[in-house]
Protein backbone atom coordinates (compact mmCIF):
# COMPACT_ATOMS: atom_id res chain seq x y z
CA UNK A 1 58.13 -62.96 69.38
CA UNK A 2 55.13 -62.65 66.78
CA UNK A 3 55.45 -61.56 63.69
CA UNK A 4 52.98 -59.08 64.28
CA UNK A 5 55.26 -57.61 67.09
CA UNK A 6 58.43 -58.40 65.23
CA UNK A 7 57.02 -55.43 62.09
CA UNK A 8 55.97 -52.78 64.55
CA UNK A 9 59.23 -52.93 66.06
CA UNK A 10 61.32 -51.93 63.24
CA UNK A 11 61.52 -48.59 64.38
CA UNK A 12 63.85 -49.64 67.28
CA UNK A 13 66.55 -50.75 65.02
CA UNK A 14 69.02 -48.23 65.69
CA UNK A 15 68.39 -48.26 69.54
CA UNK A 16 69.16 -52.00 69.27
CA UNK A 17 72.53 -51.31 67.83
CA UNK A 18 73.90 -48.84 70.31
CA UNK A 19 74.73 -49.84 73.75
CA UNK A 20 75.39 -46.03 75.51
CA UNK A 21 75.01 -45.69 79.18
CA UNK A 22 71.70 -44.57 79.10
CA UNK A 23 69.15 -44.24 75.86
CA UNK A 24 65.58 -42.72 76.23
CA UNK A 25 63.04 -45.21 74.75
CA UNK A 26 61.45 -44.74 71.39
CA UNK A 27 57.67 -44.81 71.23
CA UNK A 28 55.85 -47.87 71.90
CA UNK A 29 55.46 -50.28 69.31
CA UNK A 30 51.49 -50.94 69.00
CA UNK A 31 51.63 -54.48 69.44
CA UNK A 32 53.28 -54.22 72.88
CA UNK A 33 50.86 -51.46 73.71
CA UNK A 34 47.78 -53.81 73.13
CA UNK A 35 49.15 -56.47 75.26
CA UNK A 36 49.82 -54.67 78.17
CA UNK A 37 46.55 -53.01 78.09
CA UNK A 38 44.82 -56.19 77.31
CA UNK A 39 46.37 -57.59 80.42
CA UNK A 40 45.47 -54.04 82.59
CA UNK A 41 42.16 -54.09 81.42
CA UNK A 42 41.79 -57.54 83.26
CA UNK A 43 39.53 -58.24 86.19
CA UNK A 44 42.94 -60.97 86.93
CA UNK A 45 45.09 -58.62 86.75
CA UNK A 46 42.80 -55.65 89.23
CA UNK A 47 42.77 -58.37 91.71
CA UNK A 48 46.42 -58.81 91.82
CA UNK A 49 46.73 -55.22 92.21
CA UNK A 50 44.51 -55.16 94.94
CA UNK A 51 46.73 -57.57 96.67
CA UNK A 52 50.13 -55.31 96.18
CA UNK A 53 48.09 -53.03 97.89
CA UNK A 54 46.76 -54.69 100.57
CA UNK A 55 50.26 -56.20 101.05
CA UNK A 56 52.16 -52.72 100.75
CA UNK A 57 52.91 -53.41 104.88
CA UNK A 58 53.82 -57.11 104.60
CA UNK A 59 56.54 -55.53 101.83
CA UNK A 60 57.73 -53.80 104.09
CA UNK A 61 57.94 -56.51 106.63
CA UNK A 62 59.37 -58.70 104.35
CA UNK A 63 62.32 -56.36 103.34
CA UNK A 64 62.95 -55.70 107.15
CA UNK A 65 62.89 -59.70 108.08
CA UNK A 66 65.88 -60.35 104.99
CA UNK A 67 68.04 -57.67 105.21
CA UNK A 68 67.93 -58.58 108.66
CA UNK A 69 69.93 -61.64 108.02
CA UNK A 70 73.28 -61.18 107.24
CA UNK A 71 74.41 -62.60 103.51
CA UNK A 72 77.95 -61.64 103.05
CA UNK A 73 80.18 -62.98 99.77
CA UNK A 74 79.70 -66.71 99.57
CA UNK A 75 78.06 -66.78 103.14
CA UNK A 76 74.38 -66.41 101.88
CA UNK A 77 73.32 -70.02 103.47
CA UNK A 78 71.37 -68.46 106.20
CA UNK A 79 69.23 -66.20 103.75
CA UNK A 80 68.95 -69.22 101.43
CA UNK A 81 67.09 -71.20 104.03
CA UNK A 82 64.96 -68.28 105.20
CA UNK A 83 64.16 -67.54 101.43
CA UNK A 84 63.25 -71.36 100.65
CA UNK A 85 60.55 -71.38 103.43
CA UNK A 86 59.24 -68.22 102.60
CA UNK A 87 58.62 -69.50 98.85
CA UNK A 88 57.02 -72.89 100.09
CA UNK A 89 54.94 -70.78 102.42
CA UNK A 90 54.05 -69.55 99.06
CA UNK A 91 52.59 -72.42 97.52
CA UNK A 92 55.45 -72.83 95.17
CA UNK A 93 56.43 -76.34 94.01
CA UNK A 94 59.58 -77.47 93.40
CA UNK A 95 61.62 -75.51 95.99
CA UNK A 96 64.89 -76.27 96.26
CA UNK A 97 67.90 -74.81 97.63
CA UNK A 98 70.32 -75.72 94.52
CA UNK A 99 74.03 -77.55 94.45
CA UNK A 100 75.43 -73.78 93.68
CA UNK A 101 73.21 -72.14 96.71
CA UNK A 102 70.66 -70.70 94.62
CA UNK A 103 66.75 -70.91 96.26
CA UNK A 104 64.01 -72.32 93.83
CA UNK A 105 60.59 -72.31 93.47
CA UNK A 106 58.58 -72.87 90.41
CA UNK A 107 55.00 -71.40 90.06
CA UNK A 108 53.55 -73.83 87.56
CA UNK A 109 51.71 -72.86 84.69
CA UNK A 110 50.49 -73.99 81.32
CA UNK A 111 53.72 -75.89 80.60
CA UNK A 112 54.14 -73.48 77.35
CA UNK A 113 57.99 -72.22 78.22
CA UNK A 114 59.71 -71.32 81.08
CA UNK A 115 60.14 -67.59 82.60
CA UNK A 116 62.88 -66.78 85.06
CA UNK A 117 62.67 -64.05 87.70
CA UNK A 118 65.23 -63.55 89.95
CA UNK A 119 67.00 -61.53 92.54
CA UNK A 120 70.15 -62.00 94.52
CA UNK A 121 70.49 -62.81 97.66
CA UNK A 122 74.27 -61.59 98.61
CA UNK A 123 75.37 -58.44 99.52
CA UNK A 124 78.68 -56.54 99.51
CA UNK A 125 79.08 -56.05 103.38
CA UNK A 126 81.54 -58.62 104.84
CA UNK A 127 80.82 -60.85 108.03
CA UNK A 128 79.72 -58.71 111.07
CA UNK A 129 78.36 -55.87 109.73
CA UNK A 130 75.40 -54.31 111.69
CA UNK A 131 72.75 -54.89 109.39
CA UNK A 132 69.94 -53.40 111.71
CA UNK A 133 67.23 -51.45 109.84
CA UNK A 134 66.19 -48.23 110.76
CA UNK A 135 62.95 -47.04 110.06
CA UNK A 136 62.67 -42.81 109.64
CA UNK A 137 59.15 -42.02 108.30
CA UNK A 138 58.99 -43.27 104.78
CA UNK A 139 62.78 -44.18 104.42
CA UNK A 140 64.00 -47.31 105.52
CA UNK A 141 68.09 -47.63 106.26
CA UNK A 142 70.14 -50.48 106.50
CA UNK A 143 73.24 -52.32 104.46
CA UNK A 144 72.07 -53.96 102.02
CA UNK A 145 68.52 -52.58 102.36
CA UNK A 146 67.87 -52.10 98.99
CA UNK A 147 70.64 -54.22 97.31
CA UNK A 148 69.22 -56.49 97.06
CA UNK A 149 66.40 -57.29 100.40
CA UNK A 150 64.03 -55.25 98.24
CA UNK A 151 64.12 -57.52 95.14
CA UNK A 152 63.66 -60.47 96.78
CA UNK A 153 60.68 -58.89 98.98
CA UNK A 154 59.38 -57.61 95.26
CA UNK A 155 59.25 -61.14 93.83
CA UNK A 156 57.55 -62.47 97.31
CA UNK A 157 54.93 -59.37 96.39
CA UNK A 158 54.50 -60.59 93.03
CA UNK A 159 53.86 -64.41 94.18
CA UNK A 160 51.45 -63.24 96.33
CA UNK A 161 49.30 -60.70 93.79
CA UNK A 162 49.25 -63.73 91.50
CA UNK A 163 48.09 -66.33 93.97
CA UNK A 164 45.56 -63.64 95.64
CA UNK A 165 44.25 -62.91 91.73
CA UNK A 166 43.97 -66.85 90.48
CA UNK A 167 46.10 -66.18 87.81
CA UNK A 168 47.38 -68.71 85.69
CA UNK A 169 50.12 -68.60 83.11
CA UNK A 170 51.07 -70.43 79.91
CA UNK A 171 54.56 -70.68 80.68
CA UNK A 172 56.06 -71.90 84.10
CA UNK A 173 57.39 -68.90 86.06
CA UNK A 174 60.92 -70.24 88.23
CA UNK A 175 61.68 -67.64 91.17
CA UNK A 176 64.96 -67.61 91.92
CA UNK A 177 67.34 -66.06 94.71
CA UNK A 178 70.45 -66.08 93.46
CA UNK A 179 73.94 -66.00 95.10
CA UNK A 180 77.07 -64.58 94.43
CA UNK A 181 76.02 -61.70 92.16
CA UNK A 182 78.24 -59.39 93.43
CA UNK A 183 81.90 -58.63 93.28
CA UNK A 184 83.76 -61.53 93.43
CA UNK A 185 80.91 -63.91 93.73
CA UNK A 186 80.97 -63.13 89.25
CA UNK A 187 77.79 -64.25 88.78
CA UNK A 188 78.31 -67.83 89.89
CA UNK A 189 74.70 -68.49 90.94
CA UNK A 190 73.25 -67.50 87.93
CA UNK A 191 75.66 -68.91 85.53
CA UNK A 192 75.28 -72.30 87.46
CA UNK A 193 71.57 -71.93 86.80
CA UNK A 194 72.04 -71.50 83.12
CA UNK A 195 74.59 -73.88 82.67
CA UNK A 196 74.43 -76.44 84.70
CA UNK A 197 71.05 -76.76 86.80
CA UNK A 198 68.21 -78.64 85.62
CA UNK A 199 66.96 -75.94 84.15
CA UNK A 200 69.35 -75.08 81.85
CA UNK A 201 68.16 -74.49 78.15
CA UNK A 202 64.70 -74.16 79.07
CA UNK A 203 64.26 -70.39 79.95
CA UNK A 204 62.89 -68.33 77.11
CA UNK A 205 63.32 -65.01 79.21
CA UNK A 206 64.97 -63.40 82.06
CA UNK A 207 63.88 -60.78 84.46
CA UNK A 208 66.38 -59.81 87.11
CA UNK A 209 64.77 -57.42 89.98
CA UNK A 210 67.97 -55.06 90.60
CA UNK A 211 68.71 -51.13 90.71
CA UNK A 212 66.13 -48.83 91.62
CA UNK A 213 64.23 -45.63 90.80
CA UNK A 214 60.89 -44.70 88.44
CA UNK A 215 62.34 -44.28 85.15
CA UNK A 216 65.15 -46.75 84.23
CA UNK A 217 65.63 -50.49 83.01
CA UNK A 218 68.89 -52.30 81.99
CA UNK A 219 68.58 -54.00 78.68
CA UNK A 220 72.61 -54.24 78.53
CA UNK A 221 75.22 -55.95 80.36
CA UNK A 222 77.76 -53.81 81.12
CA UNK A 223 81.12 -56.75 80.96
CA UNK A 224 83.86 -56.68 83.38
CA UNK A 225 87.41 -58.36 83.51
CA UNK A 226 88.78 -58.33 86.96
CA UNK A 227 92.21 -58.97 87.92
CA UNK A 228 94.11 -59.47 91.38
CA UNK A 229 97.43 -58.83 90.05
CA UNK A 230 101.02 -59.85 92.64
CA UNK A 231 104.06 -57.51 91.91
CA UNK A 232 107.02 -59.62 93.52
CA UNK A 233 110.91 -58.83 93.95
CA UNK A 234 113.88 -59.92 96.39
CA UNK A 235 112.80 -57.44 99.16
CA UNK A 236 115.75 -56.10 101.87
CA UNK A 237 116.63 -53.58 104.12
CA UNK A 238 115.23 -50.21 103.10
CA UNK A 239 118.25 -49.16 103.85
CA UNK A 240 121.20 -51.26 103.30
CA UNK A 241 119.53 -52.92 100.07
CA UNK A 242 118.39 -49.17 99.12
CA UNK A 243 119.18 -49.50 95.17
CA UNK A 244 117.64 -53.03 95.14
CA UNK A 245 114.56 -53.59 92.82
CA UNK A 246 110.96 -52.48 94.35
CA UNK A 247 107.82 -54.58 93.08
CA UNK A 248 106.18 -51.68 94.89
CA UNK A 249 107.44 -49.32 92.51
CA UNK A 250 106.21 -51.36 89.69
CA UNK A 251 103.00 -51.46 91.27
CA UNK A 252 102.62 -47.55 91.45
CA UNK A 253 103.82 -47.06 87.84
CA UNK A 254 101.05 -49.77 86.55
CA UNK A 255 98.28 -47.18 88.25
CA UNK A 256 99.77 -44.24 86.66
CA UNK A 257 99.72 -45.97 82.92
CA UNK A 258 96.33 -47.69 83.52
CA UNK A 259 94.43 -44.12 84.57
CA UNK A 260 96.57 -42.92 81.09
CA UNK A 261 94.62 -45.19 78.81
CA UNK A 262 91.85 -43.33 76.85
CA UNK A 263 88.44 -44.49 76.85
CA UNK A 264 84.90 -43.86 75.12
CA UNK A 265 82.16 -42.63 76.68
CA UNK A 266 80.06 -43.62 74.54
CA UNK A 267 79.89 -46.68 75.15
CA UNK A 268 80.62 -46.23 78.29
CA UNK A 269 84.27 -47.98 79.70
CA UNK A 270 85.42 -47.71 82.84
CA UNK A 271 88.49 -49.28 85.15
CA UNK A 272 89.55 -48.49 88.79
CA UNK A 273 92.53 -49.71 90.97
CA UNK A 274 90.77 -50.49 93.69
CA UNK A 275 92.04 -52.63 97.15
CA UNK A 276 95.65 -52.87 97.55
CA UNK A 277 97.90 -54.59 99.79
CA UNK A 278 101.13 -56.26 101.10
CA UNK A 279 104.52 -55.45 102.17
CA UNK A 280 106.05 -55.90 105.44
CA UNK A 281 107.53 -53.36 107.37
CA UNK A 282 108.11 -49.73 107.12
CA UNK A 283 111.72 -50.00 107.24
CA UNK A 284 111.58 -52.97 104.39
CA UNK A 285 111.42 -53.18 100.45
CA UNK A 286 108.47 -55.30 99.91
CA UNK A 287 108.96 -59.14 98.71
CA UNK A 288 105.38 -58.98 97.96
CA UNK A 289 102.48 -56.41 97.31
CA UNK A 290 99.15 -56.83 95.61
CA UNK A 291 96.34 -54.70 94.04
CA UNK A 292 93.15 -55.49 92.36
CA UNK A 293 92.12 -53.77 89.66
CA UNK A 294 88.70 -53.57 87.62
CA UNK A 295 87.24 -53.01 84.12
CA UNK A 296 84.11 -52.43 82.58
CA UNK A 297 82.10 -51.28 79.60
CA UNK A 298 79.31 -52.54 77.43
CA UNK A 299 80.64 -53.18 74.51
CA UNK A 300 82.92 -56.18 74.64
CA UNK A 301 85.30 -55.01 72.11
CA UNK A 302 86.39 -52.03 73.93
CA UNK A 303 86.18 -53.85 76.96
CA UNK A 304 89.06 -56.33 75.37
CA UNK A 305 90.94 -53.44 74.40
CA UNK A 306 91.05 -51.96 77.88
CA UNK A 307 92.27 -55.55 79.10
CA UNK A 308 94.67 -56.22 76.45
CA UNK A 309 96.09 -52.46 77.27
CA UNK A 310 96.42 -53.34 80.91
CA UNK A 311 98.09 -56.91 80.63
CA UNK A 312 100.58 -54.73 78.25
CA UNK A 313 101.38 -52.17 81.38
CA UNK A 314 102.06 -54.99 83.71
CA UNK A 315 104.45 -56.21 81.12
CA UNK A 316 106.22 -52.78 80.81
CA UNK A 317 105.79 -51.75 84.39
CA UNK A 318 108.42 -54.57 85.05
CA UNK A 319 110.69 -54.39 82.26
CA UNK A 320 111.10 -50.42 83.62
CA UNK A 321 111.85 -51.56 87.54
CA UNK A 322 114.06 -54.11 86.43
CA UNK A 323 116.14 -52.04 84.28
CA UNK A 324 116.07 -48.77 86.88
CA UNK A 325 117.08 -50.55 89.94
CA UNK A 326 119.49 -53.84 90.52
CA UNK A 327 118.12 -56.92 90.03
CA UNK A 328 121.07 -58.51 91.52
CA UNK A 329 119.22 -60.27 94.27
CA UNK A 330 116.53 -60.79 91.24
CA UNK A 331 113.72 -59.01 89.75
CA UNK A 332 110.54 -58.04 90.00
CA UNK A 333 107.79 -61.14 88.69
CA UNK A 334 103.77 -59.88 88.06
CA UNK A 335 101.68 -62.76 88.50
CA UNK A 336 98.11 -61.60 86.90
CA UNK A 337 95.07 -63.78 88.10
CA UNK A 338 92.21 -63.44 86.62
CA UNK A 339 89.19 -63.11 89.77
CA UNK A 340 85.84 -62.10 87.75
CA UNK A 341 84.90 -61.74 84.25
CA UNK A 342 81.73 -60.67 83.28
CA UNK A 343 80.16 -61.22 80.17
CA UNK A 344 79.08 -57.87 77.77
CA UNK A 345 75.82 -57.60 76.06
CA UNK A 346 72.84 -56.13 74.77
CA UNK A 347 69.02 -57.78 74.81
CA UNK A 348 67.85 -55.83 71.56
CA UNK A 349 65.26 -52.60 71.48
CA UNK A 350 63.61 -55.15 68.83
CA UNK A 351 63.14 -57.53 71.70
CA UNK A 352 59.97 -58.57 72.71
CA UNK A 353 60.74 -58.24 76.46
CA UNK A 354 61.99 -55.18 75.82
CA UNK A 355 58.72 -53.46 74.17
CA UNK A 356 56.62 -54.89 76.99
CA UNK A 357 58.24 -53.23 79.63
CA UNK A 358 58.74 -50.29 77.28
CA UNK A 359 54.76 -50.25 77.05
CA UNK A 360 53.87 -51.02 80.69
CA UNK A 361 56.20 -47.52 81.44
CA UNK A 362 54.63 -45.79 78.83
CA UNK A 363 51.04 -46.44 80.19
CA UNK A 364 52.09 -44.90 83.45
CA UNK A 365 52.56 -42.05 81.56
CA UNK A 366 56.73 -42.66 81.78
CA UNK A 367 59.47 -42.33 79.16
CA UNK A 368 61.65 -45.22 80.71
CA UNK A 369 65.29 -44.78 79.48
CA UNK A 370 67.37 -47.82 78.65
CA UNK A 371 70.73 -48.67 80.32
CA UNK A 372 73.86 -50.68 80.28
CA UNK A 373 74.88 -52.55 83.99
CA UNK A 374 76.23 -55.63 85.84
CA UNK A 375 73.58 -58.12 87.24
CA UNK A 376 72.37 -61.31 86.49
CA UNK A 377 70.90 -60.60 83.28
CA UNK A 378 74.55 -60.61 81.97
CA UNK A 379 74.85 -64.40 82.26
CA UNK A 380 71.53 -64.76 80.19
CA UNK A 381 71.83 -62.18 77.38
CA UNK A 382 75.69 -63.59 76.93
CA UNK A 383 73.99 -66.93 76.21
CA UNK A 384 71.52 -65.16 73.71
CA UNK A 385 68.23 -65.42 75.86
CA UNK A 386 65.79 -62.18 76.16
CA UNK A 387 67.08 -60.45 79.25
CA UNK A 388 66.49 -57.29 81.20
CA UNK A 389 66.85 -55.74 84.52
CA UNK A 390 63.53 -54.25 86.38
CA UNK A 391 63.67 -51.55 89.18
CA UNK A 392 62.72 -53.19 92.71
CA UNK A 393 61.96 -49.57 94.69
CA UNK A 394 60.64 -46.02 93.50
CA UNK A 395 63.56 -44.62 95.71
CA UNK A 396 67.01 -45.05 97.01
CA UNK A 397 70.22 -44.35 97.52
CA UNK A 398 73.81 -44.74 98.19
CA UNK A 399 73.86 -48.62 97.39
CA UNK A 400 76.92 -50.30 98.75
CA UNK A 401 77.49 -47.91 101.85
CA UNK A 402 76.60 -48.41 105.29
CA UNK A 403 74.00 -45.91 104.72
CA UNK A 404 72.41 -47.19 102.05
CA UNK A 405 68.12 -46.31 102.03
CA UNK A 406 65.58 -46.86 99.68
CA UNK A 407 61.57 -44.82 100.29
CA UNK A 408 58.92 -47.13 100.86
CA UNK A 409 56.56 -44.30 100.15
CA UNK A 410 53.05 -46.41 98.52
CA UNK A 411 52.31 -44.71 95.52
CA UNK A 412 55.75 -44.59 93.61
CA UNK A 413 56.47 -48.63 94.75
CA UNK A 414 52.62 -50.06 93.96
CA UNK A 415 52.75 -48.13 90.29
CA UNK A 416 56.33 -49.62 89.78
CA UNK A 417 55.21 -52.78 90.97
CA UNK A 418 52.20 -52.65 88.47
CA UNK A 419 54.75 -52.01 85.77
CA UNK A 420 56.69 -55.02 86.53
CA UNK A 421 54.00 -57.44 87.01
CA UNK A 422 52.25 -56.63 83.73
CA UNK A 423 55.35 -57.04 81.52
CA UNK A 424 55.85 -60.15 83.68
CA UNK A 425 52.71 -61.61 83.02
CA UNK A 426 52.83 -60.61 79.24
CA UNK A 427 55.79 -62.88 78.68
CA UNK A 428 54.56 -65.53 80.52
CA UNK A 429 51.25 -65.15 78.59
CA UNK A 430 47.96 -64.66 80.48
């Protein structure tokens, strides 16, 4: 960041130091302001918005063709390949398909840094789920539609603007399609790409393509600690071994202590039992029953309170079976195992990422709000690099649901667009 930038950014201070769920913007440092309308103003960057127009369609297409192609956890392969050729049809050099599954491509540029922009490529559906797109006016519907089809076909939009424009960058931009971003994947693609690709150490900012709507980006990374946690006992005849020990009972009493434990909203903590499992038969005390449970927040103190809290209840929800029932046949055992944890973190108001995108809003005439989540920028702001999370459609809704949609209406997606590829091109320096 300049110096310049760094004293007309004071102001954002306090913003930097609070990590709530959502925080309205304050107003834009001038510095920031004067780059992004610097970079507007540019006959460069007209022509690349020219292009996003022109292409508006070939969006389209290109979010129909990927979501399309099933990408269930750690099955993405298929995508991957489909991705890869779409960047080299790109002109993009150095495309890869990594050791981790990750697609590559590298739009070279004045050698001055490196810039990551990314998107995943997973989605939450498992294996044979209809992922057919329906098309109802302006609304397209599909699995995985939006989450995350759309980013990827946003990055392919902004390869294209930049290669229809001429425009040339001082830093290298890497593209990326990441995999395993979501649930269990834990960020594997893009902490493989930070620490241990060949480009590790290089990147001097992050820009994930994730979440939607006109008014929001994700300067926070909301942490998670996710456990699949085995409640195991003797097991018997519900009847004639009625009296025995019950790992299922010790299961139900750790949901009824976990959903006791008081947490802040501000910032905001979360946890849900979620999938459950196990047992035998109806007429049979369980040898064995599972559940997996799942906590956030963005602040990773009270995130490690929530955890430490938890592994406590485990502890106690045994000790109470074992001494209410008979553990003559033996007790109940909890085997935690820890399945994701996600890093917590904040890229700073001060940041300079953060007041270029804060200025490209605030020339479309929007106060964007700042918020806390879990994508890929976790891996990068954990590891101290600039990191934030841009909006890939105008519109959408229920993410994760069989009936997910996002609106491919022109207007709201080109200006958003606009917004993205300015603050892009400001950190890469054009």
């Amino acid at each position: 960041m300049t110096r310049r930038l760094a004293r007309s950014a004071r102001w954002l201070l306090l913003l930097a130091a609070a990590s709530p769920a959502a925080v309205s913007a304050a107003p834009v440092a001038p510095a920031a302001a004067a780059t992004i309308k610097r970079i507007e103003a540019s006959p460069a960057f007209a022509r690349a918005m020219t292009a996003i127009e022109a292409g508006h369609d070939r969006w389209v297409a290109d979010i129909i063709t990927l979501t399309e192609i099933p990408a269930p956890p750690f099955k993405e392969a298929v995508r991957a390949r489909a991705y890869r050729d779409m960047f080299a049809a790109r002109g993009l050099s150095d495309v890869e398909i990594d050791a981790e599954g990750n697609v590559l491509g590298l739009r070279k540029g004045g050698g001055q840094g490196l810039i990551i922009v990314s998107a995943h490529l997973d989605t939450v559906f498992p294996e044979g789920t209809p992922v057919k797109v329906r098309r109802e006016g302006e609304k397209l519907y599909a699995p995985g539609v939006g989450d995350d089809s759309t980013g990827l076909a946003t990055q392919l939009a902004f390869i294209d603007a930049m290669n229809a424009a001429g425009i040339r960058t001082k830093a290298d931009i890497l593209f990326v399609g990441t995999v395993g971003e979501e649930g269990r994947g834990d960020l594997r693609g893009v902490r493989h790409l930070f620490t241990k690709s060949k480009y590790q150490g290089r990147a001097k900012a992050f820009f994930s393509i994730d979440g939607g709507g006109m008014a929001g980006l994700t300067t926070g990374g909301a942490g998670s600690k996710r456990y699949r946690v085995t409640f195991k006992g003797p097991g018997g005849h519900s009847y004639g071994a009625f009296g025995l020990v019950n790992p299922m009972a010790a299961m139900a009493q750790t949901v009824v202590d976990l959903y006791k434990i008081p947490v802040p909203a501000d910032p905001k903590t979360t946890y849900s039992a979620s999938v459950v499992g196990g047992g035998t038969s109806v007429n049979a005390i369980p040898e064995e029953v599972w559940m997996e449970f799942d906590m956030r927040s963005a602040s990773a103190a009270e995130l490690a309170k929530v955890e430490s809290r938890f592994l406590a209840i485990l502890k106690e929800a045994a000790a109470a079976e074992n001494a209410a029932r008979s553990t003559r046949e033996g007790p109940v055992i909890i085997e935690p195992t820890l399945v994701g944890d996600r890093p917590a973190g904040q890229t700073p108001a001060t940041a300079e990422i953060v007041q270029l995108s804060t200025a490209a809003y605030a020339a479309e005439g929007i106060a964007v709000e700042y918020h806390s989540s879990s994508t890929d920028s976790n891996i990068p702001i954990s590891l101290g690099v600039p990191a934030i999370t841009i909006s890939r459609v105008a519109s959408g809704g229920r993410n994760h649901s069989p009936d997910e949609w996002i609106g491919i209406e022109k207007a709201g997606n080109v200006k958003l667009k606009r917004i993205g590829l300015a603050t892009i091109l400001a950190m890469a320096g054009m």
